[in-house]
PDB file of N, CA and C in Angstrom:
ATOM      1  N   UNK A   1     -49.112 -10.553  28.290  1.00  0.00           N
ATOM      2  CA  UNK A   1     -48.590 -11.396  27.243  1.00  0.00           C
ATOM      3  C   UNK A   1     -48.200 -10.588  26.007  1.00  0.00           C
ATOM      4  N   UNK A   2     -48.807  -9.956  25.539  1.00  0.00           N
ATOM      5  CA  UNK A   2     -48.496  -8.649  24.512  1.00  0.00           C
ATOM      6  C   UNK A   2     -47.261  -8.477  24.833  1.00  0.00           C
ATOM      7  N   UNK A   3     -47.189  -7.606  25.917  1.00  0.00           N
ATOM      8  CA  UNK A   3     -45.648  -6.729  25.873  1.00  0.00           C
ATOM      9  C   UNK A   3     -45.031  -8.136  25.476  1.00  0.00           C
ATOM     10  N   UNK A   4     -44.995  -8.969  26.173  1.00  0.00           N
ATOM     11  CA  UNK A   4     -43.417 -10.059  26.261  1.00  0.00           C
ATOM     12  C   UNK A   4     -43.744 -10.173  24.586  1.00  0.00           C
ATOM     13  N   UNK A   5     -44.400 -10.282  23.559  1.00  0.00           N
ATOM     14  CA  UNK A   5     -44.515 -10.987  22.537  1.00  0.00           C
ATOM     15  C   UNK A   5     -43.659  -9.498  21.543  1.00  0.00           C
ATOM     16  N   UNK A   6     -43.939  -8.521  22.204  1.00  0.00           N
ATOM     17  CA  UNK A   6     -43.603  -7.305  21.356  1.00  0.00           C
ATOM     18  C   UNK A   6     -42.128  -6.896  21.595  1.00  0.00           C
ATOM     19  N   UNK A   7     -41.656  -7.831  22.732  1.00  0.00           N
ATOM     20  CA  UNK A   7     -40.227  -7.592  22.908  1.00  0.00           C
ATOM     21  C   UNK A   7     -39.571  -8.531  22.939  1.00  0.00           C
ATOM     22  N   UNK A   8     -39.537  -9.928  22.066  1.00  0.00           N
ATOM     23  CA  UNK A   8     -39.210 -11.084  21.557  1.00  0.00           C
ATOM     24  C   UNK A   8     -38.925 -10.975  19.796  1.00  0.00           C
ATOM     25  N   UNK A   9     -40.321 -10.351  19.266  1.00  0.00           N
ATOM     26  CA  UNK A   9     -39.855  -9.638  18.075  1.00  0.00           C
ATOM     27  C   UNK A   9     -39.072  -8.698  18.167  1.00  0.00           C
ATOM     28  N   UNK A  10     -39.086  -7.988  18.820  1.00  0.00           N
ATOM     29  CA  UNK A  10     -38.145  -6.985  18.857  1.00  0.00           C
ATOM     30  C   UNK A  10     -36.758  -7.068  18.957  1.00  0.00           C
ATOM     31  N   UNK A  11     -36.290  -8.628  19.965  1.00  0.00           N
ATOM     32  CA  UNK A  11     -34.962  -9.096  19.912  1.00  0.00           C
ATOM     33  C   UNK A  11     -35.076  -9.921  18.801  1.00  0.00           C
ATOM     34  N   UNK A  12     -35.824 -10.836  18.056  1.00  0.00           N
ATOM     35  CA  UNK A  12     -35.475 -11.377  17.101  1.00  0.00           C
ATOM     36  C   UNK A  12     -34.767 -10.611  15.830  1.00  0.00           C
ATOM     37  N   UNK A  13     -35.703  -9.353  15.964  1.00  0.00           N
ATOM     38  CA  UNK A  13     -35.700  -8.164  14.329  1.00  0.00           C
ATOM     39  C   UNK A  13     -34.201  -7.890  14.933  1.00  0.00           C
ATOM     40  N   UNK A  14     -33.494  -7.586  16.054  1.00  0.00           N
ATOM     41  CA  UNK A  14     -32.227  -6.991  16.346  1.00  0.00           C
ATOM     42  C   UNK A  14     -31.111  -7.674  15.983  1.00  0.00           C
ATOM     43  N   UNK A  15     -31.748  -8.730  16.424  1.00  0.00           N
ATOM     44  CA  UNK A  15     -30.994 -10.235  16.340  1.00  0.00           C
ATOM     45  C   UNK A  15     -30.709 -10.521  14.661  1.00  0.00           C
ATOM     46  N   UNK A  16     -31.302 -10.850  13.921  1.00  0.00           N
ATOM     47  CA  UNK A  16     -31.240 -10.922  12.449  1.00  0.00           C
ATOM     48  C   UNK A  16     -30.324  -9.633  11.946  1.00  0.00           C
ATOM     49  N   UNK A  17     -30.845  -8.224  12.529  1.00  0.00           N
ATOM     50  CA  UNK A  17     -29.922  -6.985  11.568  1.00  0.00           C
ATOM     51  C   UNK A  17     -28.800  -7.321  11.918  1.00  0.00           C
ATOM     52  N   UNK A  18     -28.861  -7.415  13.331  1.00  0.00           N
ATOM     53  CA  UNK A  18     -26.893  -7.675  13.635  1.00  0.00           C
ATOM     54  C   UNK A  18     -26.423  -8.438  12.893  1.00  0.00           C
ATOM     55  N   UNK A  19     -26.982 -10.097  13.072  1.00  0.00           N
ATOM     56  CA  UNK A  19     -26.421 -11.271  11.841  1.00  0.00           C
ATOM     57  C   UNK A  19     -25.435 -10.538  10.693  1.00  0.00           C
ATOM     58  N   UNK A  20     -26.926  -9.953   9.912  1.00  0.00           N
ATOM     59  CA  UNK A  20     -26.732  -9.345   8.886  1.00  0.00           C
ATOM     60  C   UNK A  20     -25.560  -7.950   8.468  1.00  0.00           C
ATOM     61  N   UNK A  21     -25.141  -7.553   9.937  1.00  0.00           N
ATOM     62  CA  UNK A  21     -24.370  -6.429   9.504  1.00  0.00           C
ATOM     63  C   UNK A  21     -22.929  -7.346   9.873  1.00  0.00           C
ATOM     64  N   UNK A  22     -23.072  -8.244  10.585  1.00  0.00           N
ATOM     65  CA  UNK A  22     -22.063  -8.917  11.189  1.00  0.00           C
ATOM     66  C   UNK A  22     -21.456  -9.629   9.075  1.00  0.00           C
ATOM     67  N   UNK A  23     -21.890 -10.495   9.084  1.00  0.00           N
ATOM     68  CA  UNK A  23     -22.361 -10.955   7.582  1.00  0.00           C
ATOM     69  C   UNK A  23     -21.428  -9.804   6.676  1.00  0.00           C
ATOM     70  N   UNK A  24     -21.830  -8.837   6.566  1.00  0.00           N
ATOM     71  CA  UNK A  24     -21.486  -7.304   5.400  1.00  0.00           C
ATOM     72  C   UNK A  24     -20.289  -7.288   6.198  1.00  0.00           C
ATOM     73  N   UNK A  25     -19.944  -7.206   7.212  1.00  0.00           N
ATOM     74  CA  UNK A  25     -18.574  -6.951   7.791  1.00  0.00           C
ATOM     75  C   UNK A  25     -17.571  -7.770   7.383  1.00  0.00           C
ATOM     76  N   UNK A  26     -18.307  -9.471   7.389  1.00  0.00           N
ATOM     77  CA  UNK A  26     -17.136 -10.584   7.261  1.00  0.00           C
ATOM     78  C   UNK A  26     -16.775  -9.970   5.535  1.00  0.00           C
ATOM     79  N   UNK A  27     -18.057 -10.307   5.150  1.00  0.00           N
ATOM     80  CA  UNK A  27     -17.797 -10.059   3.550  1.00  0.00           C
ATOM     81  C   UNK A  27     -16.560  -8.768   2.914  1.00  0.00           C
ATOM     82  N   UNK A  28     -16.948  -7.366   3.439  1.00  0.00           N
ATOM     83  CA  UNK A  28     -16.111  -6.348   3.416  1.00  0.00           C
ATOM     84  C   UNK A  28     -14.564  -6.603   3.895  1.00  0.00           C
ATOM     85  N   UNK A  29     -14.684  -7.417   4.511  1.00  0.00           N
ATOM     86  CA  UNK A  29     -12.905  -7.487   5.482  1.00  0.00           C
ATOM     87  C   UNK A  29     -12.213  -8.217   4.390  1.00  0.00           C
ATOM     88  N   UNK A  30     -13.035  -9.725   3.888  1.00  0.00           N
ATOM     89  CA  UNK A  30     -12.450 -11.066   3.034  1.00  0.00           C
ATOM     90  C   UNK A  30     -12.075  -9.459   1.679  1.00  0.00           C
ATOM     91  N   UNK A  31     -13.117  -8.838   0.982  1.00  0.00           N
ATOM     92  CA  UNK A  31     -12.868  -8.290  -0.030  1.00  0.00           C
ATOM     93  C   UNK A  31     -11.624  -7.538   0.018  1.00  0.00           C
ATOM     94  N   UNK A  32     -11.469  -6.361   0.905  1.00  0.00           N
ATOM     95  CA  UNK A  32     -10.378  -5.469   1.380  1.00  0.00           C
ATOM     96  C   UNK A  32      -8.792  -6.639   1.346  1.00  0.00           C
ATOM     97  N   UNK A  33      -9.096  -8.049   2.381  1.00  0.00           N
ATOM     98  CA  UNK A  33      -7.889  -8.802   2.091  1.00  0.00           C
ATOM     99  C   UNK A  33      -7.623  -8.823   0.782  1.00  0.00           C
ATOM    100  N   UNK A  34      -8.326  -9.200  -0.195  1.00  0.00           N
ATOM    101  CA  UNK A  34      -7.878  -9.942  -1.455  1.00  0.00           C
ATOM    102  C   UNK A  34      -7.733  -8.711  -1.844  1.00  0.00           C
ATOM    103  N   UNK A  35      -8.038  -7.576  -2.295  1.00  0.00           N
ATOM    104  CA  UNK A  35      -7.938  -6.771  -2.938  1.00  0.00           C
ATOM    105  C   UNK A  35      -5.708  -6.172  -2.536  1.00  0.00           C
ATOM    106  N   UNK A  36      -5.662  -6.307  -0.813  1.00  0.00           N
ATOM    107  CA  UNK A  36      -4.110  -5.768  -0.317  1.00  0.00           C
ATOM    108  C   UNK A  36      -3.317  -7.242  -1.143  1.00  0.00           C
ATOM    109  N   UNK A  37      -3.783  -8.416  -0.914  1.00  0.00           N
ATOM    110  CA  UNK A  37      -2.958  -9.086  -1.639  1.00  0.00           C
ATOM    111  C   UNK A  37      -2.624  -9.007  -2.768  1.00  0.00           C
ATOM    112  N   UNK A  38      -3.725  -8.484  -3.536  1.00  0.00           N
ATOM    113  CA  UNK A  38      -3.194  -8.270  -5.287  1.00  0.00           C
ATOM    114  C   UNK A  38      -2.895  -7.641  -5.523  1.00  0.00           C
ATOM    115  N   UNK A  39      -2.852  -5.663  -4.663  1.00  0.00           N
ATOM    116  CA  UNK A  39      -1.629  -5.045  -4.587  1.00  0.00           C
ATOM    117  C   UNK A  39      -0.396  -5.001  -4.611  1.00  0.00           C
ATOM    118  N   UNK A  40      -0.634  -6.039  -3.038  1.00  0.00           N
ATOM    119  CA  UNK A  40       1.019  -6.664  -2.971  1.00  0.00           C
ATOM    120  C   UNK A  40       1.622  -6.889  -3.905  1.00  0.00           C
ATOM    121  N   UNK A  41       0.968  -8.485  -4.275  1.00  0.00           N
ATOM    122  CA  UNK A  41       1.275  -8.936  -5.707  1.00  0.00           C
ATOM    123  C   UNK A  41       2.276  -8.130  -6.953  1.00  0.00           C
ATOM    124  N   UNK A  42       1.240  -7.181  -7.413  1.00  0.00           N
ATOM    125  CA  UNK A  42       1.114  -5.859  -8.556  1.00  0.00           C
ATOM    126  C   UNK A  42       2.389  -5.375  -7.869  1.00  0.00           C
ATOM    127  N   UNK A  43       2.329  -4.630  -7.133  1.00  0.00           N
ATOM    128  CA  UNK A  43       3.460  -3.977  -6.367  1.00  0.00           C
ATOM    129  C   UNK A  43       5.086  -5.096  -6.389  1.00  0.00           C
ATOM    130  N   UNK A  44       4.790  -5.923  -6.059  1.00  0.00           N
ATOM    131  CA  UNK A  44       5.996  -6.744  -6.223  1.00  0.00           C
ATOM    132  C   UNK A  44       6.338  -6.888  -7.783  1.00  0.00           C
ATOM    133  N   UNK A  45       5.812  -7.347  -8.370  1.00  0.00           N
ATOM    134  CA  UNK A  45       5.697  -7.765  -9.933  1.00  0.00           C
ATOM    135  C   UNK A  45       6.798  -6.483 -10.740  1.00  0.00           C
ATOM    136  N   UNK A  46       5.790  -5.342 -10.252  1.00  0.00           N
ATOM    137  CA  UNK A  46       6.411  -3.879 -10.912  1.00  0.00           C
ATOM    138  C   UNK A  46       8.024  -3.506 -10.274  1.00  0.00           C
ATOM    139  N   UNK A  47       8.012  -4.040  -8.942  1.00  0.00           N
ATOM    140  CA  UNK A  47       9.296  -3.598  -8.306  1.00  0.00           C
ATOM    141  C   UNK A  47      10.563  -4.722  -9.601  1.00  0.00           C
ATOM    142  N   UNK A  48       9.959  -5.735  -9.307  1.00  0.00           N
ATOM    143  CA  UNK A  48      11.121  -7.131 -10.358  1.00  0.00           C
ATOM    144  C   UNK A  48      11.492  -6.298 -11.594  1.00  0.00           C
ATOM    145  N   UNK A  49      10.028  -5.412 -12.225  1.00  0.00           N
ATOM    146  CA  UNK A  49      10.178  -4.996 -13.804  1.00  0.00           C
ATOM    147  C   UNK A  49      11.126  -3.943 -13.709  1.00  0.00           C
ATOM    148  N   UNK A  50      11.141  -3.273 -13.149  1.00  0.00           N
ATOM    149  CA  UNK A  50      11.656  -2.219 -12.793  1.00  0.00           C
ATOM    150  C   UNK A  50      13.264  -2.149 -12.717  1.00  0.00           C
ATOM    151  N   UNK A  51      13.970  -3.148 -11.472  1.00  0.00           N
ATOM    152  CA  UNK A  51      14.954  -3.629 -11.091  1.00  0.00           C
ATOM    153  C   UNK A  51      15.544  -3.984 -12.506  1.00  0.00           C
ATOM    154  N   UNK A  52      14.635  -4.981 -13.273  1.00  0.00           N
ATOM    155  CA  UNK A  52      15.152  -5.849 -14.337  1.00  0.00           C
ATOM    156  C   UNK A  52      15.802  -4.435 -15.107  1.00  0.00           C
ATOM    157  N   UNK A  53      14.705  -3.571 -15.331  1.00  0.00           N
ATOM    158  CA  UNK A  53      15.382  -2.118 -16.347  1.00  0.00           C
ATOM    159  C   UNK A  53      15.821  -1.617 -15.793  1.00  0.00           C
ATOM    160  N   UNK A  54      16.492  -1.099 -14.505  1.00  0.00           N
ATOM    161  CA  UNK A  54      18.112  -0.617 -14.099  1.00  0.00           C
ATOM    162  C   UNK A  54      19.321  -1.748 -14.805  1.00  0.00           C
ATOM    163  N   UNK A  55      18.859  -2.659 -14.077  1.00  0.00           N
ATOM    164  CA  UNK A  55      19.901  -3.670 -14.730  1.00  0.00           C
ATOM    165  C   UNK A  55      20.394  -3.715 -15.939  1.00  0.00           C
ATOM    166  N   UNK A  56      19.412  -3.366 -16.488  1.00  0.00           N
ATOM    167  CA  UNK A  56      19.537  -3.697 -18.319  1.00  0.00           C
ATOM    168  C   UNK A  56      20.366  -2.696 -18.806  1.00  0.00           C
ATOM    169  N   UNK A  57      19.761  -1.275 -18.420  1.00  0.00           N
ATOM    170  CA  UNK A  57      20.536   0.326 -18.503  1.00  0.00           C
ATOM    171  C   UNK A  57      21.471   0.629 -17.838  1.00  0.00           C
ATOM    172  N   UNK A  58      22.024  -0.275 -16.414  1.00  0.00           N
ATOM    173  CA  UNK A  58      23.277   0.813 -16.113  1.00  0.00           C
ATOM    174  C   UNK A  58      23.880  -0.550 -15.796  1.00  0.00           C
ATOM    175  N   UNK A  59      23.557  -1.742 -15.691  1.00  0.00           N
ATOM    176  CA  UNK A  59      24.146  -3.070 -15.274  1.00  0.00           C
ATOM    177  C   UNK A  59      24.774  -3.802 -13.858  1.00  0.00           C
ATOM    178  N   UNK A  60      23.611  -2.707 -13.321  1.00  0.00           N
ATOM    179  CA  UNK A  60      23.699  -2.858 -11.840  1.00  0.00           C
ATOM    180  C   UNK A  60      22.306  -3.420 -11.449  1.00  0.00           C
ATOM    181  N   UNK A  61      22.452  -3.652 -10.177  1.00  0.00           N
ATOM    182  CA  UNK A  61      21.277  -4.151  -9.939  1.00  0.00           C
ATOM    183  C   UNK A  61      20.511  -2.719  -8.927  1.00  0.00           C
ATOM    184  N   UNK A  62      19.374  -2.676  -8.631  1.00  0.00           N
ATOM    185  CA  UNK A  62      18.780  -1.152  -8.138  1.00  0.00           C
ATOM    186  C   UNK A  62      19.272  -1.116  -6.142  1.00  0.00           C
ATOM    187  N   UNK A  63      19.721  -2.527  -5.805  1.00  0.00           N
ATOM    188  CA  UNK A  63      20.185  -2.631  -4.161  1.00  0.00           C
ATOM    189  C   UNK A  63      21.485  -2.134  -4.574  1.00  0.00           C
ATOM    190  N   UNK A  64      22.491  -2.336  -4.803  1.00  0.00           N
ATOM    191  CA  UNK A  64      23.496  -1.536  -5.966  1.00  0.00           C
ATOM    192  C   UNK A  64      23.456   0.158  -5.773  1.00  0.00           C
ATOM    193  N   UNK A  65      22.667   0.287  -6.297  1.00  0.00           N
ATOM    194  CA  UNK A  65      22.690   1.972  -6.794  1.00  0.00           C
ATOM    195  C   UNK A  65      22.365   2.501  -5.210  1.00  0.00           C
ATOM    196  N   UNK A  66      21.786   1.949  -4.632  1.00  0.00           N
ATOM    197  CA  UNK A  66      20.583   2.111  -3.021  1.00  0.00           C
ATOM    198  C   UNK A  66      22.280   2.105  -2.001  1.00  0.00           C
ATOM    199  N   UNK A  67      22.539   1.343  -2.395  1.00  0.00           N
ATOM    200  CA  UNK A  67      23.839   0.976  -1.259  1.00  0.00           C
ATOM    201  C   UNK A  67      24.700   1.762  -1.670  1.00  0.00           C
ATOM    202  N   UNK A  68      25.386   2.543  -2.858  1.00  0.00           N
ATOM    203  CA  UNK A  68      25.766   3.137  -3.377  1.00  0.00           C
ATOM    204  C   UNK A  68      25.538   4.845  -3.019  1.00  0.00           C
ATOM    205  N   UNK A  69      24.412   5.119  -3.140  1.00  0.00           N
ATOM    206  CA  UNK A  69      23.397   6.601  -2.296  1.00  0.00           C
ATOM    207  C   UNK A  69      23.494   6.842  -1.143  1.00  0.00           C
ATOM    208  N   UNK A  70      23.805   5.519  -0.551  1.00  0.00           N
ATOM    209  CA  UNK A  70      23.347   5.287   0.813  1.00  0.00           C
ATOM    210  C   UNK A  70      24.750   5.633   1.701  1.00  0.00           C
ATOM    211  N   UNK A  71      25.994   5.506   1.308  1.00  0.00           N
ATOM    212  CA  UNK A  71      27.139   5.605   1.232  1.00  0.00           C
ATOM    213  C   UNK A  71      27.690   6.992   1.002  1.00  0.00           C
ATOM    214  N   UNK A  72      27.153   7.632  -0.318  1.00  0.00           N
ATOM    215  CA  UNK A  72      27.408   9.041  -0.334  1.00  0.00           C
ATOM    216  C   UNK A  72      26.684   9.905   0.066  1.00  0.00           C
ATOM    217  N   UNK A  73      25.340   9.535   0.859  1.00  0.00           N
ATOM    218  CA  UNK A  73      24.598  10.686   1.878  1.00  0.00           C
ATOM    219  C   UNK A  73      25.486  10.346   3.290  1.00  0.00           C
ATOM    220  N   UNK A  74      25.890   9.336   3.541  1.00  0.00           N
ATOM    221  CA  UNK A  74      26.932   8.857   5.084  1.00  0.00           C
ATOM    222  C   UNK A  74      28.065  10.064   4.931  1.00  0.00           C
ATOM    223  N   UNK A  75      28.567   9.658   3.683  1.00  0.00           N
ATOM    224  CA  UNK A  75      29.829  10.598   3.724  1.00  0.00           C
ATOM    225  C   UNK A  75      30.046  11.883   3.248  1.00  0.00           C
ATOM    226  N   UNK A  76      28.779  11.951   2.486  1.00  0.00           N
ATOM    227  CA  UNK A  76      29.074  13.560   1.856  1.00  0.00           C
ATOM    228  C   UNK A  76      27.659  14.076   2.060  1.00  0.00           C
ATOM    229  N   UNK A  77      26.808  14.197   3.163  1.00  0.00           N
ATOM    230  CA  UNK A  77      25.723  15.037   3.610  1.00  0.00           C
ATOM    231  C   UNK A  77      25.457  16.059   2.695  1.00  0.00           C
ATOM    232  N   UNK A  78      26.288  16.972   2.626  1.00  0.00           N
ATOM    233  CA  UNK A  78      25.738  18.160   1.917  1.00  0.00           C
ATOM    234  C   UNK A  78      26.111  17.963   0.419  1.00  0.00           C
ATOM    235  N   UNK A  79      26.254  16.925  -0.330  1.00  0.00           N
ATOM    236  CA  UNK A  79      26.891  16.794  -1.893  1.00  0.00           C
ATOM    237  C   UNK A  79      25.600  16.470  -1.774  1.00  0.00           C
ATOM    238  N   UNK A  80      24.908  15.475  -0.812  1.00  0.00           N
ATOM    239  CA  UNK A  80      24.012  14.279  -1.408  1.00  0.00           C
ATOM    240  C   UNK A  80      23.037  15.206  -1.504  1.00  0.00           C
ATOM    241  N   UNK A  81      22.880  15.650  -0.592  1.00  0.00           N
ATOM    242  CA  UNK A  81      21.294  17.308   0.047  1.00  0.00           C
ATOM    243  C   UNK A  81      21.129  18.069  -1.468  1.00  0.00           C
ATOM    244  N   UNK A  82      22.552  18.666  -2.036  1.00  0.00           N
ATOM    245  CA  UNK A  82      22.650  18.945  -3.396  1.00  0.00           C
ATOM    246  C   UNK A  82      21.880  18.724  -4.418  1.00  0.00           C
ATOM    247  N   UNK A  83      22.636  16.762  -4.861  1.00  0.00           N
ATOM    248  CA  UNK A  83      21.833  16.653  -5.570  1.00  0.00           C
ATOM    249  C   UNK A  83      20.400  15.936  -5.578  1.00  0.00           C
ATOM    250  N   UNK A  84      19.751  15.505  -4.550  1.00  0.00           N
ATOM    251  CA  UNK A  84      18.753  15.574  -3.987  1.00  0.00           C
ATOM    252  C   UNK A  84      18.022  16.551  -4.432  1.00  0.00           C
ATOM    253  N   UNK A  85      18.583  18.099  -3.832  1.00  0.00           N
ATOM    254  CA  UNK A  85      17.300  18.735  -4.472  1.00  0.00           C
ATOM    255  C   UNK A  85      17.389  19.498  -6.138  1.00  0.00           C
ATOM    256  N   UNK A  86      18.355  18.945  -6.445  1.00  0.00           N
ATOM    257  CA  UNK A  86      18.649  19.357  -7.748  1.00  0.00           C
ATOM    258  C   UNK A  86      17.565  18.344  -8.825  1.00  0.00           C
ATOM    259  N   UNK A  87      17.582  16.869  -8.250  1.00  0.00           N
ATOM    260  CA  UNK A  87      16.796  15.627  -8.979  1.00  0.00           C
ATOM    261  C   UNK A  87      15.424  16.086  -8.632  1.00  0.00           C
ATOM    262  N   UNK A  88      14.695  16.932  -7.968  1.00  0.00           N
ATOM    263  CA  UNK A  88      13.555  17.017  -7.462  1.00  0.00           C
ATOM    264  C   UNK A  88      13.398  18.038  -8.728  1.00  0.00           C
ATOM    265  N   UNK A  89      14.240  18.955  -8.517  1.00  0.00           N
ATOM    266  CA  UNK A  89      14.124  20.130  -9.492  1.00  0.00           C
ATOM    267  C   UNK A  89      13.403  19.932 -10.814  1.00  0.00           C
ATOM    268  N   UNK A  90      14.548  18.987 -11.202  1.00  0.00           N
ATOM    269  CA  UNK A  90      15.048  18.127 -12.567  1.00  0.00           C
ATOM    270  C   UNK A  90      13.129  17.482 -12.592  1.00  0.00           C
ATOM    271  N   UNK A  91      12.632  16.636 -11.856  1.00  0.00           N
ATOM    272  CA  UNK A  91      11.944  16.233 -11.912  1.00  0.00           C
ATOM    273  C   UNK A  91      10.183  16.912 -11.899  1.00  0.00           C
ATOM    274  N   UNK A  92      10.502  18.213 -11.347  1.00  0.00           N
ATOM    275  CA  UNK A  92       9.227  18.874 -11.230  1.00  0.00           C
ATOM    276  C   UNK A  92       9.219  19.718 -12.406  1.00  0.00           C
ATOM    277  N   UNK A  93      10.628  20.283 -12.777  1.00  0.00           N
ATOM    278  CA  UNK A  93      10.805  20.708 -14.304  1.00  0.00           C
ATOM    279  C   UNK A  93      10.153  20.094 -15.353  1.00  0.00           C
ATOM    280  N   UNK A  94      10.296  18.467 -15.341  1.00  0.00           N
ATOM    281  CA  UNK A  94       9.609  17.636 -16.660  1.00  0.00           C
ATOM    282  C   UNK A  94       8.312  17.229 -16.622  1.00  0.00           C
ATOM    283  N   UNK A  95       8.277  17.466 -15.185  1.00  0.00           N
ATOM    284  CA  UNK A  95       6.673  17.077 -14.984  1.00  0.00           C
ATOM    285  C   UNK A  95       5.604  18.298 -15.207  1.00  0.00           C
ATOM    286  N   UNK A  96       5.976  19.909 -15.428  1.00  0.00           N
ATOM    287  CA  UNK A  96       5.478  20.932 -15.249  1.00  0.00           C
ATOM    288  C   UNK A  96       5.653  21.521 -16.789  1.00  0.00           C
TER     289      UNK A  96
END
């Protein structure tokens, strides 16, 4: 009778940690969701602000300028490669 009683607790105590890690798992997953949604969110929000200030400064909209790039890397490969790495330049210059 012992043993069986010592290996009933023993599935109960297993039984409860799992619950419990099962439990920390649901909890961790729900947190991680809400946290990618308000990224999203943030991330969208900043893309609108953003768009809005191309617009404002060159009076285009930023799908515009994209379709525009997108057009002169099609047709001019090595102009675009150019200034590509010329804007990188430009950009590691101001950042350095």
């Amino acid at each position: 009778m012992k043993g069986r009683d010592i290996v009933k607790k023993a599935e109960k105590r297993g039984e409860r940690r799992l619950a419990a890690v099962a439990g920390g798992a649901t909890r961790g997953v729900t947190y991680a969701k809400a946290q990618v949604q308000d990224l999203a969110t943030q991330g969208q929000q900043l893309a609108r602000g953003v768009d809005g200030q191309i617009k404002q400064y060159t009076g285009r909209r930023s799908a515009a300028w994209v379709d525009g790039v997108s057009r002169l890397a099609g047709n001019h490969r090595w102009i675009a490669s150019g200034l590509a790495v010329l804007a990188l330049y430009a950009l590691f210059a101001l950042l350095v």
